[in-house]
Structures are given as C-alpha cells and as structure tokens.
C-alpha atoms as a PDB file:
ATOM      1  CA  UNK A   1      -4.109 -78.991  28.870  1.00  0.00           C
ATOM      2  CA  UNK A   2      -3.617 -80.953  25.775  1.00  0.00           C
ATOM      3  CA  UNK A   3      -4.041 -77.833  23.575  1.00  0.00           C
ATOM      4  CA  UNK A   4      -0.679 -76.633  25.709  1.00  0.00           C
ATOM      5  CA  UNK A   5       0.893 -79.423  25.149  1.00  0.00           C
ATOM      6  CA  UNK A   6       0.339 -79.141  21.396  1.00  0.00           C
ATOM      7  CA  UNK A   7       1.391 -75.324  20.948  1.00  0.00           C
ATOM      8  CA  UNK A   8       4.836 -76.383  22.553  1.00  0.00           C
ATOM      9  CA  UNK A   9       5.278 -78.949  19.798  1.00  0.00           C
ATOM     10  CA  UNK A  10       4.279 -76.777  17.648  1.00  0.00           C
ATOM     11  CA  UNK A  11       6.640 -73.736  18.113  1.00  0.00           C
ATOM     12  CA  UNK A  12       9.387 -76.545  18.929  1.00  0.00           C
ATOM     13  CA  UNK A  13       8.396 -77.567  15.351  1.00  0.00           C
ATOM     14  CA  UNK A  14       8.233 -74.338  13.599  1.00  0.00           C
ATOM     15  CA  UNK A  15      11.581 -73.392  15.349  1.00  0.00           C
ATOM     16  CA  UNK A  16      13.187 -76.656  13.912  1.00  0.00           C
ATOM     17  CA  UNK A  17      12.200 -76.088  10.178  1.00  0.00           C
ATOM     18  CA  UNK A  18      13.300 -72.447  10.079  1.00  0.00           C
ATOM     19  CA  UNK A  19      16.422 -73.619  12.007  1.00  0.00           C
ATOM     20  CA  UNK A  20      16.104 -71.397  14.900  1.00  0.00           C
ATOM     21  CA  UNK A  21      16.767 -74.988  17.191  1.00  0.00           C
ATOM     22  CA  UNK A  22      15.134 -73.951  20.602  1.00  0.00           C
ATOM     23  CA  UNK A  23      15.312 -76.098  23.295  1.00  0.00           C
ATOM     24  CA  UNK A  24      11.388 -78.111  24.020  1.00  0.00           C
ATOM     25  CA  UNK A  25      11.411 -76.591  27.479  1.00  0.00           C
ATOM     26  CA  UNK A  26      12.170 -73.117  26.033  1.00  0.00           C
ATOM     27  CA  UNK A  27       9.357 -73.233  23.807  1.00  0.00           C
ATOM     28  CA  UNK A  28       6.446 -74.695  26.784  1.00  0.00           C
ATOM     29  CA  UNK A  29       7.680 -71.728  28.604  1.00  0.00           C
ATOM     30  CA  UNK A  30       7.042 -69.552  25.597  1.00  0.00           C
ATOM     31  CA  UNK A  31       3.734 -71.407  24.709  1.00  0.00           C
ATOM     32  CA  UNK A  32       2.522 -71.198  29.022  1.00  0.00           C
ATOM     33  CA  UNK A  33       3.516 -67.408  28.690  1.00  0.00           C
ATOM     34  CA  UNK A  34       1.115 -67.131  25.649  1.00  0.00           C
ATOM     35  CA  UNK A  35      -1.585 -69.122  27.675  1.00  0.00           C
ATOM     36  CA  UNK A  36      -1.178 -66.787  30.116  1.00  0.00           C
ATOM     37  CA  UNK A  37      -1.325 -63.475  27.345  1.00  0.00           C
ATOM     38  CA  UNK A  38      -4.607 -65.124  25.798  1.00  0.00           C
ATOM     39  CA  UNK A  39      -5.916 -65.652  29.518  1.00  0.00           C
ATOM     40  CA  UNK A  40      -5.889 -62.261  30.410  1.00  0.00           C
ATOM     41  CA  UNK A  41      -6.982 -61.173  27.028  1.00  0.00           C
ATOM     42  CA  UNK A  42      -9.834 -62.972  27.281  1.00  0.00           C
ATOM     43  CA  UNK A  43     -10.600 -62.088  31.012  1.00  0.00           C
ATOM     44  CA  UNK A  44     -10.058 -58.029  29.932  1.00  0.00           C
ATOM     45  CA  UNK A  45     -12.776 -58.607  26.567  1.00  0.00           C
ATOM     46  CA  UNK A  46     -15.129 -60.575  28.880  1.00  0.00           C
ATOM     47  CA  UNK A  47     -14.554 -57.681  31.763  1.00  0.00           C
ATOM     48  CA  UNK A  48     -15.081 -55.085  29.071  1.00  0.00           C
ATOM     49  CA  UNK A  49     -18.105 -56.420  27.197  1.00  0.00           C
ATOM     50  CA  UNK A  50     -19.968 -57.155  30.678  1.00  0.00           C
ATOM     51  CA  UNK A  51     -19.215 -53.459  31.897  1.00  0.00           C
ATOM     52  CA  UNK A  52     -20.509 -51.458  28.623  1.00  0.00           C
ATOM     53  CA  UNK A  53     -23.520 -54.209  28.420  1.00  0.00           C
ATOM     54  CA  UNK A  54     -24.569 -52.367  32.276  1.00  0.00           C
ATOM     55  CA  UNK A  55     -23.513 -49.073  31.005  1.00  0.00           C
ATOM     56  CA  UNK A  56     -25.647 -49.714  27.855  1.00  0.00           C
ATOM     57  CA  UNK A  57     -28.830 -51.170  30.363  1.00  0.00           C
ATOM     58  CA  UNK A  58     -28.357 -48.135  32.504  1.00  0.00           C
ATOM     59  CA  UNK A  59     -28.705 -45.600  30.107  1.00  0.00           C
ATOM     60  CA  UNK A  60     -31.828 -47.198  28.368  1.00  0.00           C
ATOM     61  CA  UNK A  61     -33.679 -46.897  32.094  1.00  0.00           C
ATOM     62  CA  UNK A  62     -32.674 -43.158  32.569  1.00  0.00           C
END
C-alpha cells in the first residue's frame, strides 16, 4: 500500500515541477488506475506463461 501511496506523491511531484499543478487526489486516482493497469498486466503475463508452459508439456508427451 505504501508503494501507492508513494506513486501519488510522486506524479503530484512530477506534475508540480513541470507546472502541470494537479490536484493530490487527481493524481492517487491516476496512480490506483495504474495499479489497477499493472494488476491486470501482470495477471494476463502470469495467465499467459502458465497456459503455453501446459501447451509446451502437452506436446512433449504426444
């Protein structure tokens, strides 16, 4: 959670030295909707790697 916590600093950061001023809740709602992107990234890879790894098993018994 504290990783979270620290991208929404961070973008609230970046946002105030290229003076694009963003509001601190704005930017947690950015930084939970790229928690969210990297979540389901992450669950797709996993989803992916774990299906061609029994694809890959399967054809070595045939």
């Amino acid at each position: 959670m504290a990783w979270w916590l620290l991208l929404a600093l961070a973008l609230w950061l970046l946002g105030q030295a290229v003076r694009q001023a963003a509001s601190l809740t704005s930017c947690a709602a950015s930084s939970a909707f790229l928690v969210v992107m990297g979540e389901i990234g992450d669950w797709l890879r996993r989803r992916w790697t774990a299906r061609r790894g029994r694809a890959e098993a399967h054809a070595k018994t045939a």
